[in-house]
Protein backbone atom coordinates (compact mmCIF):
# COMPACT_ATOMS: atom_id res chain seq x y z
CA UNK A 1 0.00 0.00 0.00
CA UNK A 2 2.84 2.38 1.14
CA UNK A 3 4.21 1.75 -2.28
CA UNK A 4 1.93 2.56 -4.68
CA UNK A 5 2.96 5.88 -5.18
CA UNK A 6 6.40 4.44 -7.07
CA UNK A 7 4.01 2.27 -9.26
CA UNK A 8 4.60 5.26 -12.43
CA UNK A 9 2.60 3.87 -15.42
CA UNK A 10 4.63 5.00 -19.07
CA UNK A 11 1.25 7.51 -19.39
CA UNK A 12 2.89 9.19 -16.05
CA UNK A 13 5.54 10.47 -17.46
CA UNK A 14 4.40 11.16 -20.48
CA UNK A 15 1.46 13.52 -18.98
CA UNK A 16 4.23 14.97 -17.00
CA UNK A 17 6.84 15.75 -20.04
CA UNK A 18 3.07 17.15 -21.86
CA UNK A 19 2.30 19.42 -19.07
CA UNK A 20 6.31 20.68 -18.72
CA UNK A 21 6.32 21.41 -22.75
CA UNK A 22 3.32 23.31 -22.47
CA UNK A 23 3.97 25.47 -19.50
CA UNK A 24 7.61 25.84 -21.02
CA UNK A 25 6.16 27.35 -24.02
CA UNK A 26 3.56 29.70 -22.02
CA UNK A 27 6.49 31.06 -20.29
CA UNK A 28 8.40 31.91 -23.49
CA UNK A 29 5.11 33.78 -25.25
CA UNK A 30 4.83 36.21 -21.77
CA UNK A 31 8.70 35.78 -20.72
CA UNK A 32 9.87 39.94 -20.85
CA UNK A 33 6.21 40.84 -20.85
CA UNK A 34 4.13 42.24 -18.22
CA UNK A 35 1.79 38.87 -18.54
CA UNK A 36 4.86 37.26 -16.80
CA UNK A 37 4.09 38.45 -12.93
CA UNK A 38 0.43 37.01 -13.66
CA UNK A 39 1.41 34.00 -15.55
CA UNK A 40 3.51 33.30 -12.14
CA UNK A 41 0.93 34.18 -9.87
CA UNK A 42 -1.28 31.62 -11.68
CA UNK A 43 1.02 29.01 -11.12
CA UNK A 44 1.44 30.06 -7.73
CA UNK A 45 -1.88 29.37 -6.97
CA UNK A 46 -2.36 26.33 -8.74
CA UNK A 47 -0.05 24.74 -7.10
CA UNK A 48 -1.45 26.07 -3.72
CA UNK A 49 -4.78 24.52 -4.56
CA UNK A 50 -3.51 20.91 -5.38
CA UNK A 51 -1.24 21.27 -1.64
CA UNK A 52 -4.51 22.31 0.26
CA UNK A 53 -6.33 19.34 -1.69
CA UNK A 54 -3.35 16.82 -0.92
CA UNK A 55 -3.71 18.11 2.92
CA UNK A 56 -7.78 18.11 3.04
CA UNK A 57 -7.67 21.36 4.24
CA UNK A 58 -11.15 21.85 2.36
CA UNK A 59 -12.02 25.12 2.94
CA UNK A 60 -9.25 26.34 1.86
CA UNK A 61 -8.83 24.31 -1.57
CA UNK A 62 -12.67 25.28 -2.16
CA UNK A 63 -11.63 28.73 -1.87
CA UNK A 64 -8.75 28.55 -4.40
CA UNK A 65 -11.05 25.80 -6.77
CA UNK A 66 -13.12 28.63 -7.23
CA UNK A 67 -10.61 31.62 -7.45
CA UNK A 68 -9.17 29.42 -10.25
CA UNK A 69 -12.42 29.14 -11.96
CA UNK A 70 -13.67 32.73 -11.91
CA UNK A 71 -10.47 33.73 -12.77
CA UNK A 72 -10.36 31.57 -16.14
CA UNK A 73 -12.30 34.38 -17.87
CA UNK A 74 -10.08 37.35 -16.65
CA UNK A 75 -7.03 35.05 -17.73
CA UNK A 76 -8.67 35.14 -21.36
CA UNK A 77 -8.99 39.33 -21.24
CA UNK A 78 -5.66 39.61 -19.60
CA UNK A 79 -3.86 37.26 -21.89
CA UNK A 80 -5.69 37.52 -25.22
CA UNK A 81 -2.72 38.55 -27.31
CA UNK A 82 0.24 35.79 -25.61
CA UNK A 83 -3.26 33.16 -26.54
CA UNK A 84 -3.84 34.66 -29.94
CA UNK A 85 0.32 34.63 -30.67
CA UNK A 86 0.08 30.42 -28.98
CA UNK A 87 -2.44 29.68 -30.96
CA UNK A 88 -0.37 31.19 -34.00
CA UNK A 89 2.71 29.16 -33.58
CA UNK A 90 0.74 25.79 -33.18
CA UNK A 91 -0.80 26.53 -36.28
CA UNK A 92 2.09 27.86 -38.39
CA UNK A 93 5.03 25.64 -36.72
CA UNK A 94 6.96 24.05 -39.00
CA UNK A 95 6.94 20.49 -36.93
CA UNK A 96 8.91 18.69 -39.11
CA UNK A 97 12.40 21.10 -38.96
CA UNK A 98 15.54 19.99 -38.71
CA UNK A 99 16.25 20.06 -34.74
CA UNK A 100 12.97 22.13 -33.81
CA UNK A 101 12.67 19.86 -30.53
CA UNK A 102 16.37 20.00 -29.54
CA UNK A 103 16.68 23.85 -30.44
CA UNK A 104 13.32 24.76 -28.27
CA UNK A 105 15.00 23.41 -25.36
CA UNK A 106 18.51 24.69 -26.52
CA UNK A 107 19.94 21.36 -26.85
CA UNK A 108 21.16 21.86 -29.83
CA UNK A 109 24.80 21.95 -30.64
CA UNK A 110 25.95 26.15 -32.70
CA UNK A 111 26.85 23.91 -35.74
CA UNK A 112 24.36 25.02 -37.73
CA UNK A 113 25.87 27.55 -40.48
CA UNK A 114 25.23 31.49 -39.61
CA UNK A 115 27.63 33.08 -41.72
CA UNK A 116 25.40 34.89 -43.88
CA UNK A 117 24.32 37.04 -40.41
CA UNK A 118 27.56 38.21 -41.10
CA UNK A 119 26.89 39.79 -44.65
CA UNK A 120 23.49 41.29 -42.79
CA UNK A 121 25.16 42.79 -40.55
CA UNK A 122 27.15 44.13 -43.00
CA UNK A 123 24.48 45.52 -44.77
CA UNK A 124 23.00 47.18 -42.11
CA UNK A 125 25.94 48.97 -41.22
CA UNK A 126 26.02 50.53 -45.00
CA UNK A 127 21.89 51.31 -44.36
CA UNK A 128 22.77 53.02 -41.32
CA UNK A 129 25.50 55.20 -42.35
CA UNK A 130 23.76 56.20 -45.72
CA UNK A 131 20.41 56.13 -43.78
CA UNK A 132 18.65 53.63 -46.40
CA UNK A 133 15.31 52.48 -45.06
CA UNK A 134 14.95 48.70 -44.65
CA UNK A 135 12.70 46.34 -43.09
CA UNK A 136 14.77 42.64 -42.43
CA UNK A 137 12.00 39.81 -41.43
CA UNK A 138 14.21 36.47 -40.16
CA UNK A 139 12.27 33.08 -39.73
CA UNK A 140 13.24 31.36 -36.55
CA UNK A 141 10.57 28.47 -35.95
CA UNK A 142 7.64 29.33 -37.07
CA UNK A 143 6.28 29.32 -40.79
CA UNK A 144 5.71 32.90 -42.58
CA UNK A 145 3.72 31.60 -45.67
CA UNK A 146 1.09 33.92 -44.38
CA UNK A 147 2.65 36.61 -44.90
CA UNK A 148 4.74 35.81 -47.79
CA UNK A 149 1.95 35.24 -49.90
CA UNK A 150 2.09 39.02 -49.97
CA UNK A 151 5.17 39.64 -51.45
CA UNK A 152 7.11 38.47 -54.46
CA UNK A 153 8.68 34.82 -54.14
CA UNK A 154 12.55 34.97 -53.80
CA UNK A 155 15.11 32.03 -53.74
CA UNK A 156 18.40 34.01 -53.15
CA UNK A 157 21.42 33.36 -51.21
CA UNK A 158 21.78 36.08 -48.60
CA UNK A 159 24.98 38.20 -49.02
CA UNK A 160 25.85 42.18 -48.55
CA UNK A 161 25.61 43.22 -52.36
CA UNK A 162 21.94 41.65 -52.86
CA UNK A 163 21.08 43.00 -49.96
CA UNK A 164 22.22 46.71 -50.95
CA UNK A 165 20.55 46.10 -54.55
CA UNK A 166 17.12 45.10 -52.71
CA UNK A 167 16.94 48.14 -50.94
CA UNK A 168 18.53 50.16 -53.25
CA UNK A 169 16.06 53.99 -53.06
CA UNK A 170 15.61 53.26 -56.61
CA UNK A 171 15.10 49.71 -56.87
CA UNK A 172 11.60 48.31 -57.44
CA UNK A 173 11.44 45.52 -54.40
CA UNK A 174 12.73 48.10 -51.93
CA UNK A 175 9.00 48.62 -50.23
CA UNK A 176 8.03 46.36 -47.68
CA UNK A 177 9.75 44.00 -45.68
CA UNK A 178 12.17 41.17 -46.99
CA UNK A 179 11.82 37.56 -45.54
CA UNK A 180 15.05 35.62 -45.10
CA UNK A 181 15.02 31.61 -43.94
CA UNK A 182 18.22 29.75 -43.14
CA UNK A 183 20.55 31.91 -45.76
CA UNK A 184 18.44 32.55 -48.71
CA UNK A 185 15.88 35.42 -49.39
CA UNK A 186 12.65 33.93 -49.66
CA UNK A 187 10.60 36.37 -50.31
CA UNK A 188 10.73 40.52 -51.06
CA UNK A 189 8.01 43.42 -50.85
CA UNK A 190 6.01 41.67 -48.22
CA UNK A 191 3.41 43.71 -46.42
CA UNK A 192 3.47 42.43 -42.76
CA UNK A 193 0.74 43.17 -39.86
CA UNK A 194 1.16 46.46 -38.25
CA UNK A 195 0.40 46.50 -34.63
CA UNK A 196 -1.66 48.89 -32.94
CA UNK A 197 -0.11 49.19 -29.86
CA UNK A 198 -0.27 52.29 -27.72
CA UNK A 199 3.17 51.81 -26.32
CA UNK A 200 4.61 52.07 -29.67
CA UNK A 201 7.07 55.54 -29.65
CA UNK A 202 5.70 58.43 -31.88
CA UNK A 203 8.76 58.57 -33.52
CA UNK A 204 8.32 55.35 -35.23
CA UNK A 205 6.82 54.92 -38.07
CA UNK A 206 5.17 51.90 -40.61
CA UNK A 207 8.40 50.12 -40.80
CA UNK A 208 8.44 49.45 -36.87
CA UNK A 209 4.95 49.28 -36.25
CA UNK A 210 5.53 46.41 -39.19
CA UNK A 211 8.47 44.97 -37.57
CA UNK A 212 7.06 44.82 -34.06
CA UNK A 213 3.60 43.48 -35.53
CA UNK A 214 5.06 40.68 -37.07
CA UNK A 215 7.04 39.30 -34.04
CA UNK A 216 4.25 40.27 -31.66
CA UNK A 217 2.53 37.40 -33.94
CA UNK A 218 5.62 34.85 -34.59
CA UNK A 219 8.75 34.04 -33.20
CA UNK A 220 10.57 35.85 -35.98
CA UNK A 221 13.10 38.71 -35.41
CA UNK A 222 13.27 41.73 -36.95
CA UNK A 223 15.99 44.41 -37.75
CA UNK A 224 15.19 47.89 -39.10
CA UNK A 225 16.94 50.71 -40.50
CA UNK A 226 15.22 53.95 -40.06
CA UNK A 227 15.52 56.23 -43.30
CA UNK A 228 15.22 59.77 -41.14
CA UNK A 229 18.34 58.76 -38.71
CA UNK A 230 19.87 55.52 -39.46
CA UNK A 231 19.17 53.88 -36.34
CA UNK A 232 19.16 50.39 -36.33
CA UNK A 233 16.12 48.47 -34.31
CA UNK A 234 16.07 44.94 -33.44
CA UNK A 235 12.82 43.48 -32.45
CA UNK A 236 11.73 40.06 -30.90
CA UNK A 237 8.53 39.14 -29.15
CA UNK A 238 6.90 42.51 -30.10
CA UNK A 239 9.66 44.54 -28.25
CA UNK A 240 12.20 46.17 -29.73
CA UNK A 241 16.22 47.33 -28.82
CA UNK A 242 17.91 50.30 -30.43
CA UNK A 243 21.36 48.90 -31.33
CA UNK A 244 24.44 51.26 -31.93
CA UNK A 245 27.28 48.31 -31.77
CA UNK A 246 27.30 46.09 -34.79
CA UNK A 247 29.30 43.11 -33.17
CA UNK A 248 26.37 43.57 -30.04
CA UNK A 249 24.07 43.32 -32.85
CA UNK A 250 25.61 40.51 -35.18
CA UNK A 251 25.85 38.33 -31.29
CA UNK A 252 22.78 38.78 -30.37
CA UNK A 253 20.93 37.47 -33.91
CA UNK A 254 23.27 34.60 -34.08
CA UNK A 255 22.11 33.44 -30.47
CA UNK A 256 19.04 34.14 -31.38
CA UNK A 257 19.33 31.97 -34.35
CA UNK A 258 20.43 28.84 -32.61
């Protein structure tokens, strides 16, 4: 009788590793966000209500059962964007990547060839100093066929001159965003979903409302080049960095890429 708790069926552990994937990826949609103090808060009390049901201290787990369940609505208004960006990435993951598993839980070993970051980086320094507008869109896990469809379809190795051409004042597929996966250019002229967030600067215009949209609703990442100043943004998770060192910059994509 005493033993029956070490009697773990294979289903066990399986709900367990179900359960850990799931809250893992919760906490990476509202992880930098203020969603993360409630997301905690939540799990706080979860966890109080299954040690006052463990201890049959009843009136107490009645009290947190229904806290819980009231609170399931508010959890929907609170959190409608991180379940609107979830429900997203289940629906546009690619599943069957090379590595997606290992590099979710950064298992993954940096052999995986990020070179061309180099010859972005490159190019943005030239945007910058010659304050050429430009709007860099770079797939990390999930699929942007939905907003590729938008654009014109590319299959181009990434390097510094085709960059230049691309946004080139002059050049016809300078408007909108390009999309780059792994080292080719998959796409150019994309139109990309602008976010309407209030806590967007004034200062910024379509190209960052664009940039910030986009990863608000995917895991992408985003650089852009402002054509007034030459500052250089880089955005992730709907947030965005202002970014004055290049090797900072060039670092922080490629572990972002890994």
């Amino acid at each position: 009788m005493g033993l029956d708790f070490l009697k773990i069926s294979f289903f066990d552990i399986l709900d367990i590793i179900l359960v850990a994937t799931m809250l893992y990826y919760l906490y990476k949609l509202v992880k930098g966000t203020a969603a993360i103090n409630i997301f905690i808060g939540i799990v706080i009390i979860y966890l109080l209500g299954k040690l006052t049901q463990l201890l049959n201290m009843e009136m107490l787990s009645s009290v947190l059962g229904e806290f819980i369940g009231v609170g399931m609505i508010a959890l929907v208004v609170v959190f409608q964007q991180e379940i609107r960006k979830f429900l997203l990435m289940l629906g546009s993951t690619n599943i069957t990547s090379k590595h997606l598993f290992l590099k979710s839980f950064k298992f993954s070993t940096p052999t995986e060839n990020l070179g061309y970051v180099d010859g972005i980086i490159e190019a943005i320094k030239d945007f910058s100093q010659k304050r050429t507008g430009a709007l860099i869109v770079i797939r990390r896990n999930n699929k942007l066929d939905f907003v590729k469809d938008s654009g014109d379809e590319m299959d181009i190795l990434v390097n510094k001159p085709i960059l230049k051409s691309i946004f080139y004042k002059n050049s016809t597929l300078h408007d909108g965003a390009i999309i780059i996966e792994e080292d080719k250019i998959t796409a150019t002229r994309v139109i990309l979903p602008v976010s309407n967030s209030r806590e967007i600067p004034l200062r910024f215009g379509l190209r960052h409302r664009a940039a910030i949209g986009i990863t608000e609703k995917t895991d992408a990442i985003a650089i852009v080049v402002s054509e007034e100043n030459g500052q250089v943004s880089y955005l992730k998770n709907g947030e965005f960095s202002i970014y004055d060192n290049y090797d900072d910059l060039q670092n922080k994509v490629k572990a972002d890429l890994q």
